[in-house]
PDB file of N, CA and C in Angstrom:
ATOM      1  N   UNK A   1      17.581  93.993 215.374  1.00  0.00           N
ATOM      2  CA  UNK A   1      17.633  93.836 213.941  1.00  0.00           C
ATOM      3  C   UNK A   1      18.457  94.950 213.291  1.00  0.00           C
ATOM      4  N   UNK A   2      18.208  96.490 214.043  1.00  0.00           N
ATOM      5  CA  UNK A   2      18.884  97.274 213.242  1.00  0.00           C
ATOM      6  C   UNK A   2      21.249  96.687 213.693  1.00  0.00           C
ATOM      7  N   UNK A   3      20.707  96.590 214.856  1.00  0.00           N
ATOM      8  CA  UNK A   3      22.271  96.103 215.297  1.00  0.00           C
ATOM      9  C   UNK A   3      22.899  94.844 213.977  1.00  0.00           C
ATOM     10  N   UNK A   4      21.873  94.120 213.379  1.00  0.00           N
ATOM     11  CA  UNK A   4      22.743  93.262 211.978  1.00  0.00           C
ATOM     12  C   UNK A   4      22.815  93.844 210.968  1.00  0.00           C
ATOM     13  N   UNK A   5      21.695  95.121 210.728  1.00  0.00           N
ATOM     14  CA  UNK A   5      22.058  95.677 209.238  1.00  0.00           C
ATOM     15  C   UNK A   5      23.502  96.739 209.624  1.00  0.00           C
ATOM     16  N   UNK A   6      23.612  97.059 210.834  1.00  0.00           N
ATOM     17  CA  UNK A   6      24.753  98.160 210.800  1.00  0.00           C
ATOM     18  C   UNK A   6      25.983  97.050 210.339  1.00  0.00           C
ATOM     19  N   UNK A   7      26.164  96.174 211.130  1.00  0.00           N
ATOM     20  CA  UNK A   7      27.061  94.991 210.856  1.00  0.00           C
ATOM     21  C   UNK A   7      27.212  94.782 209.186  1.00  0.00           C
ATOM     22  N   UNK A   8      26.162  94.285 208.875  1.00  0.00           N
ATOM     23  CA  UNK A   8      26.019  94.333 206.944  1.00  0.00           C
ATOM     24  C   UNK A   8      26.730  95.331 206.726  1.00  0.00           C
ATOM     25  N   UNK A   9      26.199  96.816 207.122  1.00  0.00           N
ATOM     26  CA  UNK A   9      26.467  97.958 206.194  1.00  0.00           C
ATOM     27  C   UNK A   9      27.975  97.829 206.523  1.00  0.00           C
ATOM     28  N   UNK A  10      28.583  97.737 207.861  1.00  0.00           N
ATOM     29  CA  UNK A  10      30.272  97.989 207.669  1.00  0.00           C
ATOM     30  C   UNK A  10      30.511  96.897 207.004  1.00  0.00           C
ATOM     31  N   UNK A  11      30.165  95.922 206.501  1.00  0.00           N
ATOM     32  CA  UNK A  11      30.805  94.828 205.911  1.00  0.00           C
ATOM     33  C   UNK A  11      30.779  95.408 204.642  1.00  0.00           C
ATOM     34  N   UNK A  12      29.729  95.986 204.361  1.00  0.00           N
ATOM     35  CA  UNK A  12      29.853  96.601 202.381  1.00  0.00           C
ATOM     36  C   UNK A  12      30.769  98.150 202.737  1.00  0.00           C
ATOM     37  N   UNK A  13      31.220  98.322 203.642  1.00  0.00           N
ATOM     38  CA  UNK A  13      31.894  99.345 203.696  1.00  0.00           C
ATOM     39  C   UNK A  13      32.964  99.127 203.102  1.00  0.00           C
ATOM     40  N   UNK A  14      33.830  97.897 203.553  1.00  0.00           N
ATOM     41  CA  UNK A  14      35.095  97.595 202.529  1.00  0.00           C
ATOM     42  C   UNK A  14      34.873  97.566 201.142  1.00  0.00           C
ATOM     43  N   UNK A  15      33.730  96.970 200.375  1.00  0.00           N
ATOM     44  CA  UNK A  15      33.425  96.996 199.357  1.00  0.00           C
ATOM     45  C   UNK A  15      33.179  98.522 198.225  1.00  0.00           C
ATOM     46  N   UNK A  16      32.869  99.713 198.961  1.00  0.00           N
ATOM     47  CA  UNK A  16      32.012 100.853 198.365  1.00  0.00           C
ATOM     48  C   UNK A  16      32.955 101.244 197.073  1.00  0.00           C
ATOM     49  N   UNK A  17      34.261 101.139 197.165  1.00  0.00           N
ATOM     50  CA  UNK A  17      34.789 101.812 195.918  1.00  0.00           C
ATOM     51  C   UNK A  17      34.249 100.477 195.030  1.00  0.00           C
ATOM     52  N   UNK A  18      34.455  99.214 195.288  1.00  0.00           N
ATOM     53  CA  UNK A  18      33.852  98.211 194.065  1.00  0.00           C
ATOM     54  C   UNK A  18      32.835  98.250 193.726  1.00  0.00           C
ATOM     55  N   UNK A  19      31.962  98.630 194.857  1.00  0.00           N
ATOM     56  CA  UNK A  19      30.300  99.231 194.346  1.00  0.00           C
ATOM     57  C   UNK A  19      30.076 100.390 193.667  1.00  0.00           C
ATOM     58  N   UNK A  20      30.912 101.092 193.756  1.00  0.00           N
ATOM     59  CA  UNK A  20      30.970 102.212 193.092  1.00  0.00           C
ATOM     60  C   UNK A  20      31.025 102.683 191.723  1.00  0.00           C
ATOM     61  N   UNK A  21      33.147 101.699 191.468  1.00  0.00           N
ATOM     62  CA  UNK A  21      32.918 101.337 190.326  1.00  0.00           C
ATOM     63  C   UNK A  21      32.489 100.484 189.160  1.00  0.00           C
ATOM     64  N   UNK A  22      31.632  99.586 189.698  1.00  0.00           N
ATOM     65  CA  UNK A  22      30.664  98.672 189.395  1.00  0.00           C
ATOM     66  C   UNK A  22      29.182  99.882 188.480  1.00  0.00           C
ATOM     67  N   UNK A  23      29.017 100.353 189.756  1.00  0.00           N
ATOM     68  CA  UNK A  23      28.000 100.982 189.280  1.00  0.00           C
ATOM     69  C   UNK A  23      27.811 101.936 187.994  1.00  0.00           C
ATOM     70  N   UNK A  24      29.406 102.919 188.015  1.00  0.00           N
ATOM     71  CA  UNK A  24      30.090 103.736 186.956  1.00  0.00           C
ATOM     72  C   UNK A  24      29.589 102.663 185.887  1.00  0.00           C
ATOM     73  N   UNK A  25      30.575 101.338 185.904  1.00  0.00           N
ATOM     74  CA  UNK A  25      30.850 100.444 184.627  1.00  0.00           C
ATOM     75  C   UNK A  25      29.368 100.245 183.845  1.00  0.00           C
ATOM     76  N   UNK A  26      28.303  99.815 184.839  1.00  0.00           N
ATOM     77  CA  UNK A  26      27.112  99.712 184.329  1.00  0.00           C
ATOM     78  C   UNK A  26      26.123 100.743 183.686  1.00  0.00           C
ATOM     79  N   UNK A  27      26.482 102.027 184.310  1.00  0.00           N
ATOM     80  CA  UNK A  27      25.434 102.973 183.797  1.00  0.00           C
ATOM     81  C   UNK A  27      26.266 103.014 182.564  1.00  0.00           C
ATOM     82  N   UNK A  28      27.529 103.360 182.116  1.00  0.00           N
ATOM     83  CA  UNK A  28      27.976 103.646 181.022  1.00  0.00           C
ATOM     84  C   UNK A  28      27.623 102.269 179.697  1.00  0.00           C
ATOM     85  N   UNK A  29      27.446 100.742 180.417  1.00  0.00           N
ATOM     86  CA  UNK A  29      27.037 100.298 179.587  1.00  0.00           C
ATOM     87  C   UNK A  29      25.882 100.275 179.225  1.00  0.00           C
ATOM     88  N   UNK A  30      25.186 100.963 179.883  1.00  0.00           N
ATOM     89  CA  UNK A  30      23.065 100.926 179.778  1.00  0.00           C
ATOM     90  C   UNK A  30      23.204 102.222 178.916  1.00  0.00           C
ATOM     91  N   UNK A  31      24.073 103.590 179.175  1.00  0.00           N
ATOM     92  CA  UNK A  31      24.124 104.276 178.177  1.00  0.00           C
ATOM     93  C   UNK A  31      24.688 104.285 176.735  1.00  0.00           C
ATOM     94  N   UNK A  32      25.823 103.388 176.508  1.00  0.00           N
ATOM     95  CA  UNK A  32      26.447 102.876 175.532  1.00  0.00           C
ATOM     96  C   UNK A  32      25.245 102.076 174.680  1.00  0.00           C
ATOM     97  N   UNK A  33      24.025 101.394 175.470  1.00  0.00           N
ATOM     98  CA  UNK A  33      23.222 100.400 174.571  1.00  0.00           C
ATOM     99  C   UNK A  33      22.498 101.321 174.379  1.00  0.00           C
ATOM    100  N   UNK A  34      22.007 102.238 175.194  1.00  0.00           N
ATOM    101  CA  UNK A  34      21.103 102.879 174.940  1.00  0.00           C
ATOM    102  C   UNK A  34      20.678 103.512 173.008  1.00  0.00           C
ATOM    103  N   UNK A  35      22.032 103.997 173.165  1.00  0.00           N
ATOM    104  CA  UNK A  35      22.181 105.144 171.946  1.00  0.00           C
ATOM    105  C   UNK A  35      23.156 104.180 170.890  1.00  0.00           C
ATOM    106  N   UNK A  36      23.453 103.200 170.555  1.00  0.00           N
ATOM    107  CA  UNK A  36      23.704 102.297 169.616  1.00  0.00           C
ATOM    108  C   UNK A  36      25.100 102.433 169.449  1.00  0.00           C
ATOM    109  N   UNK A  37      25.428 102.555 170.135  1.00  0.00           N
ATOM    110  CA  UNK A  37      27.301 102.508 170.179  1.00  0.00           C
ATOM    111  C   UNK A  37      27.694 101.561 169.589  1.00  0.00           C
ATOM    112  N   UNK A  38      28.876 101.596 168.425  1.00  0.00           N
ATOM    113  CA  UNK A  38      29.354 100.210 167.619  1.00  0.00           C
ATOM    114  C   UNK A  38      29.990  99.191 168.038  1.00  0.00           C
ATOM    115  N   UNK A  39      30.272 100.090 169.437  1.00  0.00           N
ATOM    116  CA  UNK A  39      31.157  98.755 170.752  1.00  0.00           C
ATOM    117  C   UNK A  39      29.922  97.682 170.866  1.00  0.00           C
ATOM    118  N   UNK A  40      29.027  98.063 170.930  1.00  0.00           N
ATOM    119  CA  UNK A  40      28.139  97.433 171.650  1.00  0.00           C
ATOM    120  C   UNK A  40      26.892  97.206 170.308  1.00  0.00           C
ATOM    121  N   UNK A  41      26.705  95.668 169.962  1.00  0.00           N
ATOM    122  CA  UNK A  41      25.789  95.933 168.960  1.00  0.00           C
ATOM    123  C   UNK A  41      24.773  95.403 169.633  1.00  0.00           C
ATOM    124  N   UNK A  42      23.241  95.975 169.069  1.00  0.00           N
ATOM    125  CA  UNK A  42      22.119  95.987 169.689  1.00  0.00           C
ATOM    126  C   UNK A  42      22.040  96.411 170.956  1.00  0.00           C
ATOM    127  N   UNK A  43      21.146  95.638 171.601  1.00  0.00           N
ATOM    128  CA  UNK A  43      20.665  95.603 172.870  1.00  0.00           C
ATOM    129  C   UNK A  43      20.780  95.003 173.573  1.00  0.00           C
ATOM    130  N   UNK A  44      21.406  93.866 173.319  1.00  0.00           N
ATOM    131  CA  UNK A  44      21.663  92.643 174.040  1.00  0.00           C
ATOM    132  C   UNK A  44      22.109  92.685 175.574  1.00  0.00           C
ATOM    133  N   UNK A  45      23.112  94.284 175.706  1.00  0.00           N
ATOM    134  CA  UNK A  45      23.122  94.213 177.199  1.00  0.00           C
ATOM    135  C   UNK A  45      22.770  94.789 178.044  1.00  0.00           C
ATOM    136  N   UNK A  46      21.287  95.442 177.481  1.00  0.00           N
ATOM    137  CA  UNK A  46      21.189  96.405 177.780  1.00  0.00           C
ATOM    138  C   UNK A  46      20.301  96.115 179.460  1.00  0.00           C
ATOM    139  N   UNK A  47      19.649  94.993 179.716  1.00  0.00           N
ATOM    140  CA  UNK A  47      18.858  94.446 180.718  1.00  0.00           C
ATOM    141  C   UNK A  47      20.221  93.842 181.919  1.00  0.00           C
ATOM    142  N   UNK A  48      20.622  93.503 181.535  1.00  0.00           N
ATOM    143  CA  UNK A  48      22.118  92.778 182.714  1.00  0.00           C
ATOM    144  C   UNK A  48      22.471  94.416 182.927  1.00  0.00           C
ATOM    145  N   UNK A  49      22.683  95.441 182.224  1.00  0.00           N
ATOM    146  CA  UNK A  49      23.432  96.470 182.806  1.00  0.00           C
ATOM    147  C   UNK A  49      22.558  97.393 183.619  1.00  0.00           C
ATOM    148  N   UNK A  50      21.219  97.265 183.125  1.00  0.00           N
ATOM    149  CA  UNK A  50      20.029  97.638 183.956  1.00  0.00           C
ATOM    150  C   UNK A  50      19.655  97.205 185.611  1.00  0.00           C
ATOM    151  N   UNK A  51      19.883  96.168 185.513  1.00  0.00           N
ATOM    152  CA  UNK A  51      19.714  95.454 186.670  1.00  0.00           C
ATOM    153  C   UNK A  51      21.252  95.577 187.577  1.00  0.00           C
ATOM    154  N   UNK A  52      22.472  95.227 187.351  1.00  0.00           N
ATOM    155  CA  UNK A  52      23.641  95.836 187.514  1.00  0.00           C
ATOM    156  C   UNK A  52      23.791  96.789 188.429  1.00  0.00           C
ATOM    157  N   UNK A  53      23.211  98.113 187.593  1.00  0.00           N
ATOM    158  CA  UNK A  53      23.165  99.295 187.676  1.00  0.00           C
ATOM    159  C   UNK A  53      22.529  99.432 189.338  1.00  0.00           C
ATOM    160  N   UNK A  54      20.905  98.732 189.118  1.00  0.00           N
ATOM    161  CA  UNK A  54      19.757  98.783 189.913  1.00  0.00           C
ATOM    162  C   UNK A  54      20.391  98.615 191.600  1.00  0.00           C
ATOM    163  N   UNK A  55      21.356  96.927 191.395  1.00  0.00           N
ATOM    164  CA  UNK A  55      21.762  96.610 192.677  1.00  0.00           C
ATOM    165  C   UNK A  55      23.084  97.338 192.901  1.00  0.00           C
ATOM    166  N   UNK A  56      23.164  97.504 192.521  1.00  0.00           N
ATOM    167  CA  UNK A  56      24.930  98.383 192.951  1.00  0.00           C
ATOM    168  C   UNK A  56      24.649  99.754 193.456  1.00  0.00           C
ATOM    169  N   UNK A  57      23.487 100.536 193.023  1.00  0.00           N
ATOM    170  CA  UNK A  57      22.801 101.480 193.825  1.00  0.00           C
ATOM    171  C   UNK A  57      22.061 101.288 195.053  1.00  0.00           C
ATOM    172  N   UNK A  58      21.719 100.266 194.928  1.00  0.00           N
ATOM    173  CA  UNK A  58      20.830  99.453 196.444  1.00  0.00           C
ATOM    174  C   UNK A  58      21.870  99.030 197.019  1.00  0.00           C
ATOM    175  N   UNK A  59      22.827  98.666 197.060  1.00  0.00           N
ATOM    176  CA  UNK A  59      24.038  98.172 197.767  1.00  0.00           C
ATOM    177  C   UNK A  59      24.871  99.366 198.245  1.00  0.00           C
ATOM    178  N   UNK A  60      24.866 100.536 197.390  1.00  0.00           N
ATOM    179  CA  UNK A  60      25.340 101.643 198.232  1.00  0.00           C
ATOM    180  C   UNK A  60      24.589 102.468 199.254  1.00  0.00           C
ATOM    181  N   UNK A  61      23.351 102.390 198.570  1.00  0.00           N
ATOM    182  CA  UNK A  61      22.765 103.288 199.616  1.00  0.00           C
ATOM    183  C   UNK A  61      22.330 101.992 200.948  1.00  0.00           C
ATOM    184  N   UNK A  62      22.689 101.170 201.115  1.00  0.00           N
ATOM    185  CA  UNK A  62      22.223 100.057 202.371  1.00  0.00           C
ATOM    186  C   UNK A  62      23.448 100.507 203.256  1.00  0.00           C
ATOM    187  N   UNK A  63      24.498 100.443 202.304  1.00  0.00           N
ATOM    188  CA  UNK A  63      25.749 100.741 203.294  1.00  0.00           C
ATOM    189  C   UNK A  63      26.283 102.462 203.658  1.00  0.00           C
ATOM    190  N   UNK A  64      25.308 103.025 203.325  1.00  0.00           N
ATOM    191  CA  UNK A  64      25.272 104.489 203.645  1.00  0.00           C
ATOM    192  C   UNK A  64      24.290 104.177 204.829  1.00  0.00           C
ATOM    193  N   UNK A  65      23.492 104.034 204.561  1.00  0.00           N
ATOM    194  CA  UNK A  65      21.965 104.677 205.340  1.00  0.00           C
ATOM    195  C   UNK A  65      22.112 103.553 206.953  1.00  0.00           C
ATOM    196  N   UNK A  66      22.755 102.444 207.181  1.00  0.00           N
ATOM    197  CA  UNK A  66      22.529 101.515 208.163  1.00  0.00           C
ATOM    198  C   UNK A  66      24.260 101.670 208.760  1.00  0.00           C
ATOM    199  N   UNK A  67      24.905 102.866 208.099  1.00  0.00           N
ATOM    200  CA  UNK A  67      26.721 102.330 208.880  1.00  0.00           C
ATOM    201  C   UNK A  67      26.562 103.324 210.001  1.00  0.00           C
ATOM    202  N   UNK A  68      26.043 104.018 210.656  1.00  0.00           N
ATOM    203  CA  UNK A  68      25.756 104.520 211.967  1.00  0.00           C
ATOM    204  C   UNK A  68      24.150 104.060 212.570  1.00  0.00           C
ATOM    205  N   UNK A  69      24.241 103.341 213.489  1.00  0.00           N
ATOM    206  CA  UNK A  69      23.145 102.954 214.023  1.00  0.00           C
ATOM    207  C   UNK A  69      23.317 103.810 215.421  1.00  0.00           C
ATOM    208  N   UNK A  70      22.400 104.733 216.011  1.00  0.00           N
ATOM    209  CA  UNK A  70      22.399 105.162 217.582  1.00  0.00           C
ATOM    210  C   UNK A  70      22.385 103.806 218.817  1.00  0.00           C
ATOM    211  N   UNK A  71      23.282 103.891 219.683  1.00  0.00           N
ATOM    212  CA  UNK A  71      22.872 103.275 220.707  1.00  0.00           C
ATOM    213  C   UNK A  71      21.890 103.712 221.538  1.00  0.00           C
ATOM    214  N   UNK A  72      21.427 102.276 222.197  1.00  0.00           N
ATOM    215  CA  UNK A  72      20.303 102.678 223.321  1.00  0.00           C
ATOM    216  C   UNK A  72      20.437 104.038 223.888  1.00  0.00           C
ATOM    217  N   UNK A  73      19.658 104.627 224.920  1.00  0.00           N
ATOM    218  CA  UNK A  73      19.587 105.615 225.581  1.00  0.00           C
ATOM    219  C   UNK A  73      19.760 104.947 226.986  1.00  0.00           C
ATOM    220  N   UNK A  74      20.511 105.335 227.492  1.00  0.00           N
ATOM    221  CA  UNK A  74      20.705 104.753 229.208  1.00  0.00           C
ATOM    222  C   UNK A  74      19.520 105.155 229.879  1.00  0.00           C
ATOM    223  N   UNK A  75      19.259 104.341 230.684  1.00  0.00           N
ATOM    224  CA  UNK A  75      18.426 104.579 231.590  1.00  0.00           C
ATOM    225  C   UNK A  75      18.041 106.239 232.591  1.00  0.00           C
ATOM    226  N   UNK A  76      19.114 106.438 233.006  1.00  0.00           N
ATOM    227  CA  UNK A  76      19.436 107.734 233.614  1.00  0.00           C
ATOM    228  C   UNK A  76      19.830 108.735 232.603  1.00  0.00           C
ATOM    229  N   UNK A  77      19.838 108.940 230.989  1.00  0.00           N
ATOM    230  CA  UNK A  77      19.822 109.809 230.551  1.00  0.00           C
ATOM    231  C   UNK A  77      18.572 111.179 230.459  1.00  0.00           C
ATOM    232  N   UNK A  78      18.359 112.303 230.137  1.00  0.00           N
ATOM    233  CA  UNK A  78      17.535 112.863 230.155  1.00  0.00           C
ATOM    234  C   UNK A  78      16.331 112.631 229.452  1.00  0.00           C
ATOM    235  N   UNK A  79      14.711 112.969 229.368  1.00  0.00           N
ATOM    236  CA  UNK A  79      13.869 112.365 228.520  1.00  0.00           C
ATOM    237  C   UNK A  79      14.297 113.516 226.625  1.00  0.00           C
ATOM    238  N   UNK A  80      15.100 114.388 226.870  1.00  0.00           N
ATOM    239  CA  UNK A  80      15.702 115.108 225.348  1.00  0.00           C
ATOM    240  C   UNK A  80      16.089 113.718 224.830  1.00  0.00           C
ATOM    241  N   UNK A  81      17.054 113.205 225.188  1.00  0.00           N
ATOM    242  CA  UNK A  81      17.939 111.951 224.744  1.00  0.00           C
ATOM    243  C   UNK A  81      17.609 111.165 224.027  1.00  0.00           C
ATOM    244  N   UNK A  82      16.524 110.789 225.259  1.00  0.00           N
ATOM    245  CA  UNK A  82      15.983 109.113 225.211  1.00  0.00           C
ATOM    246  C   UNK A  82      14.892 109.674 223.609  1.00  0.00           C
ATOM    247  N   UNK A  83      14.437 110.499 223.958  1.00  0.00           N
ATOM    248  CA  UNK A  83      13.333 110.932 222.705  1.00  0.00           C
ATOM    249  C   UNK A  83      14.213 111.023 220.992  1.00  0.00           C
ATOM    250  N   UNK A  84      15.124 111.668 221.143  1.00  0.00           N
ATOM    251  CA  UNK A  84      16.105 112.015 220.322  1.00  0.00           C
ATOM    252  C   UNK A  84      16.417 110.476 219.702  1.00  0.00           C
ATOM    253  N   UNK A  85      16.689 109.234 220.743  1.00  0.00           N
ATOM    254  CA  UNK A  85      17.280 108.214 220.318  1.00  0.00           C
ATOM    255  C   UNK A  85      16.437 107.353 219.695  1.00  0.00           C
ATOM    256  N   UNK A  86      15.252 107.744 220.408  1.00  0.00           N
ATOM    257  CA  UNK A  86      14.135 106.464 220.133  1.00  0.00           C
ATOM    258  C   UNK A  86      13.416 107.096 218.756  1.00  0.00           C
ATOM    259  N   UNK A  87      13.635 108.291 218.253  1.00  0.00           N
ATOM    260  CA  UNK A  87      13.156 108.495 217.166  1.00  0.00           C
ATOM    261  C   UNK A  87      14.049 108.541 216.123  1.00  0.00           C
ATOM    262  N   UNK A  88      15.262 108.612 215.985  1.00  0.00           N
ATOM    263  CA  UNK A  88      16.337 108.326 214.871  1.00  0.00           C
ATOM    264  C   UNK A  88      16.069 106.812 214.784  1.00  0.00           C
ATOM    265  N   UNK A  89      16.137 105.790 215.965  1.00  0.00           N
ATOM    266  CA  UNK A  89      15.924 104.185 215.733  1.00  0.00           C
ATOM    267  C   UNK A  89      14.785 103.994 215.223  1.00  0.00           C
ATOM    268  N   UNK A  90      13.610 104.915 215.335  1.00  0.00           N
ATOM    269  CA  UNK A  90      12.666 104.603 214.710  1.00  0.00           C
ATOM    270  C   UNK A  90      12.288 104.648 213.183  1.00  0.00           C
ATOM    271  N   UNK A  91      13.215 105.754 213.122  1.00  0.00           N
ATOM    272  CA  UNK A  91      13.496 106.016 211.442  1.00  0.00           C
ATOM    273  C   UNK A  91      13.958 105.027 210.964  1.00  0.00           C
ATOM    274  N   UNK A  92      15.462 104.725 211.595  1.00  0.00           N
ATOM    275  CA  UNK A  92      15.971 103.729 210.628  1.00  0.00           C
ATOM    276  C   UNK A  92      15.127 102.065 210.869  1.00  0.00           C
ATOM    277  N   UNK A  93      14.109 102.029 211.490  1.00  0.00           N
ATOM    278  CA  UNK A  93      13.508 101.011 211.322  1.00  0.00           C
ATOM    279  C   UNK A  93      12.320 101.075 210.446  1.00  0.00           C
ATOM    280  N   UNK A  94      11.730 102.330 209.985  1.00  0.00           N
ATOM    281  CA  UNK A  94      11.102 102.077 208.660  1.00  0.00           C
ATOM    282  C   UNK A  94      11.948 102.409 207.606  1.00  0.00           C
ATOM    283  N   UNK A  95      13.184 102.590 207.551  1.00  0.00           N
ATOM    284  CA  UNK A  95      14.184 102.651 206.693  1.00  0.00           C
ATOM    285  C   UNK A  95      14.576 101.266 206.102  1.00  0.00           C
ATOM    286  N   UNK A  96      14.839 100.200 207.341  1.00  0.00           N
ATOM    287  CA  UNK A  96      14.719  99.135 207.236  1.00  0.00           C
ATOM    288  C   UNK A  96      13.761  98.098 206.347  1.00  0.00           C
ATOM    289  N   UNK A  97      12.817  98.431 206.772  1.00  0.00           N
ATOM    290  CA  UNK A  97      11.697  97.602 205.964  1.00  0.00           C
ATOM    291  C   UNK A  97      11.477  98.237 204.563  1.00  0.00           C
ATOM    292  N   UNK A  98      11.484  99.692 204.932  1.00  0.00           N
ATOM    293  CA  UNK A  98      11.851 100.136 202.940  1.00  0.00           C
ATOM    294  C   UNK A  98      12.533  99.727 202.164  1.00  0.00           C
ATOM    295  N   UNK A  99      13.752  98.953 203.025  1.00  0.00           N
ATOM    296  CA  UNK A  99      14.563  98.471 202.222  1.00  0.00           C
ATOM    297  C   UNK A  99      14.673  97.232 201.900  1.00  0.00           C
ATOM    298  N   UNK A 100      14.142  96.458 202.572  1.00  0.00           N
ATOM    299  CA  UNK A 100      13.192  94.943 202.161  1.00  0.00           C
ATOM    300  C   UNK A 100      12.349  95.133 201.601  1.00  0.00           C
ATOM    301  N   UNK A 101      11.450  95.803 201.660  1.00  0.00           N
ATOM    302  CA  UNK A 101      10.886  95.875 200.406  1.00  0.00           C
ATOM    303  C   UNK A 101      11.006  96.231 198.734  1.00  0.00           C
ATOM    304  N   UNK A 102      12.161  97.415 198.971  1.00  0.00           N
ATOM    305  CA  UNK A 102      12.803  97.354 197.937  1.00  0.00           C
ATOM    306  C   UNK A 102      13.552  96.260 197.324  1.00  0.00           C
ATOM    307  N   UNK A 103      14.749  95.683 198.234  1.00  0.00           N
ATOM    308  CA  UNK A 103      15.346  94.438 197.648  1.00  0.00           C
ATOM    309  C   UNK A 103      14.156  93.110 197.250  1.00  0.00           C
ATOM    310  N   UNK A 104      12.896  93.038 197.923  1.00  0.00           N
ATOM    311  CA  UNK A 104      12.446  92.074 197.930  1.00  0.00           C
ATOM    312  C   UNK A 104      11.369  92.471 196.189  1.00  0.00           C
ATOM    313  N   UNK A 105      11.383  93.463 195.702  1.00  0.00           N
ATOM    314  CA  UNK A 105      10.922  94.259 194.263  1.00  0.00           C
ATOM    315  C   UNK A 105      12.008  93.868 193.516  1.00  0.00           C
ATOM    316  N   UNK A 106      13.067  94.119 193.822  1.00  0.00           N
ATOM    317  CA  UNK A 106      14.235  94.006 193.019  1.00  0.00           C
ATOM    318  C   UNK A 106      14.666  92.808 192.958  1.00  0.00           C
ATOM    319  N   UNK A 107      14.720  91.564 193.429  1.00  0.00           N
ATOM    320  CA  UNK A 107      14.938  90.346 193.166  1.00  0.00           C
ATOM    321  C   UNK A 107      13.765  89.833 192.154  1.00  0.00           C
ATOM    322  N   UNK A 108      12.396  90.193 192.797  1.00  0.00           N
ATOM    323  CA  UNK A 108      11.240  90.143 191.943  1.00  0.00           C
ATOM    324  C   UNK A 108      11.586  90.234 190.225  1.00  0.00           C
ATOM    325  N   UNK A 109      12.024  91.817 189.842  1.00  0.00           N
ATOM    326  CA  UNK A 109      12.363  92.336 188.802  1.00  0.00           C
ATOM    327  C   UNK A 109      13.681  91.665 188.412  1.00  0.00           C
ATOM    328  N   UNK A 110      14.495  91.589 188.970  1.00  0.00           N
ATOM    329  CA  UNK A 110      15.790  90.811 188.153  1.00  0.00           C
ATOM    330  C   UNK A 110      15.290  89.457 187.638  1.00  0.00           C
ATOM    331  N   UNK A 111      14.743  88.684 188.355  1.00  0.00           N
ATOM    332  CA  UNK A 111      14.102  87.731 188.159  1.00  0.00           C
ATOM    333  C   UNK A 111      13.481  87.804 186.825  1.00  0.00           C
ATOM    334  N   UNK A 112      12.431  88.225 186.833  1.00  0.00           N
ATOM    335  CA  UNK A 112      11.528  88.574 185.570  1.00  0.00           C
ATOM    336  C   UNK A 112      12.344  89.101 184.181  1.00  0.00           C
ATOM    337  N   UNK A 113      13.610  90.125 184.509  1.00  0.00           N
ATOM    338  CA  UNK A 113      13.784  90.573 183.500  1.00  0.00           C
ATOM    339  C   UNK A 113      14.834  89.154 183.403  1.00  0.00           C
ATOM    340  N   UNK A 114      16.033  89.010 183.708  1.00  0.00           N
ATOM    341  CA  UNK A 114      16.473  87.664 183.448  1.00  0.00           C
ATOM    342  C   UNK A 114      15.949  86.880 182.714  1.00  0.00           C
ATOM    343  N   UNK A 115      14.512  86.022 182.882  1.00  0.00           N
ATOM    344  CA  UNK A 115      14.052  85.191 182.609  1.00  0.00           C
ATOM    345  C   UNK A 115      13.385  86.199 180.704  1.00  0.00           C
ATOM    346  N   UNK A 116      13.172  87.043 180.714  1.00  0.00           N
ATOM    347  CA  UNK A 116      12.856  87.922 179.347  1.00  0.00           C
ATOM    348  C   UNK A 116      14.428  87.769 178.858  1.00  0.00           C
ATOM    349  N   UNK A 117      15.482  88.593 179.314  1.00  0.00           N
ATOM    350  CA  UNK A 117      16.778  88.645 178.265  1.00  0.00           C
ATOM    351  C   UNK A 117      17.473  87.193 177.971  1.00  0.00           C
ATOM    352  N   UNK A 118      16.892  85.634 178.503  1.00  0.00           N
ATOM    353  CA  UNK A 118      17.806  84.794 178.448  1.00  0.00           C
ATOM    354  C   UNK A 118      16.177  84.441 177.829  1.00  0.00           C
TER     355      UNK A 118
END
């Protein structure tokens, strides 16, 4: 499983400057609503740039945290190694599920707020 999120993460690897400046574009519009900027009247965008914001940060840090995955430990390596390997994979496998759980909150919440701003 961790071998498909590394796959994911280099796939958003091409993407990171668009995630990036995605993310720029949005905080500046959540701060622009924030404080009543005349560009921007009311509040109206202020929930789309919220949420925006939310996944474009979850989309960077997925493709940070999963673009080096350790390979196995060979058989004939030393038990330093094998220990070394099997506990970085172990990390990134509750890294993993932190992060389903997060996305699986965050669809939750886009959801909800969506269904409030429309």
């Amino acid at each position: 499983m961790i071998e498909r999120l590394q796959g994911i993460a280099i796939f958003l690897a091409y993407f990171r400057l668009l995630i990036i400046g995605l993310g720029i574009g949005f905080l500046t519009i959540f701060v622009l609503s924030l404080f009543e900027n005349p560009w921007l009247e009311g509040d109206g965008w202020l929930i789309p740039a919220l949420l925006g914001l939310c996944w474009s940060l979850t989309l960077y840090s997925f493709s940070q945290l999963f673009a080096t995955v350790p390979a196995r430990a060979a058989d004939d390596a030393s038990w330093r190694i094998k220990l070394s390997v099997v506990t970085r994979r172990g990390l990134l496998w509750v890294l993993a599920l932190l992060m389903g759980c997060l996305s699986l909150a965050l669809l939750v919440l886009s959801y909800e707020l969506l269904r409030t701003w429309l």
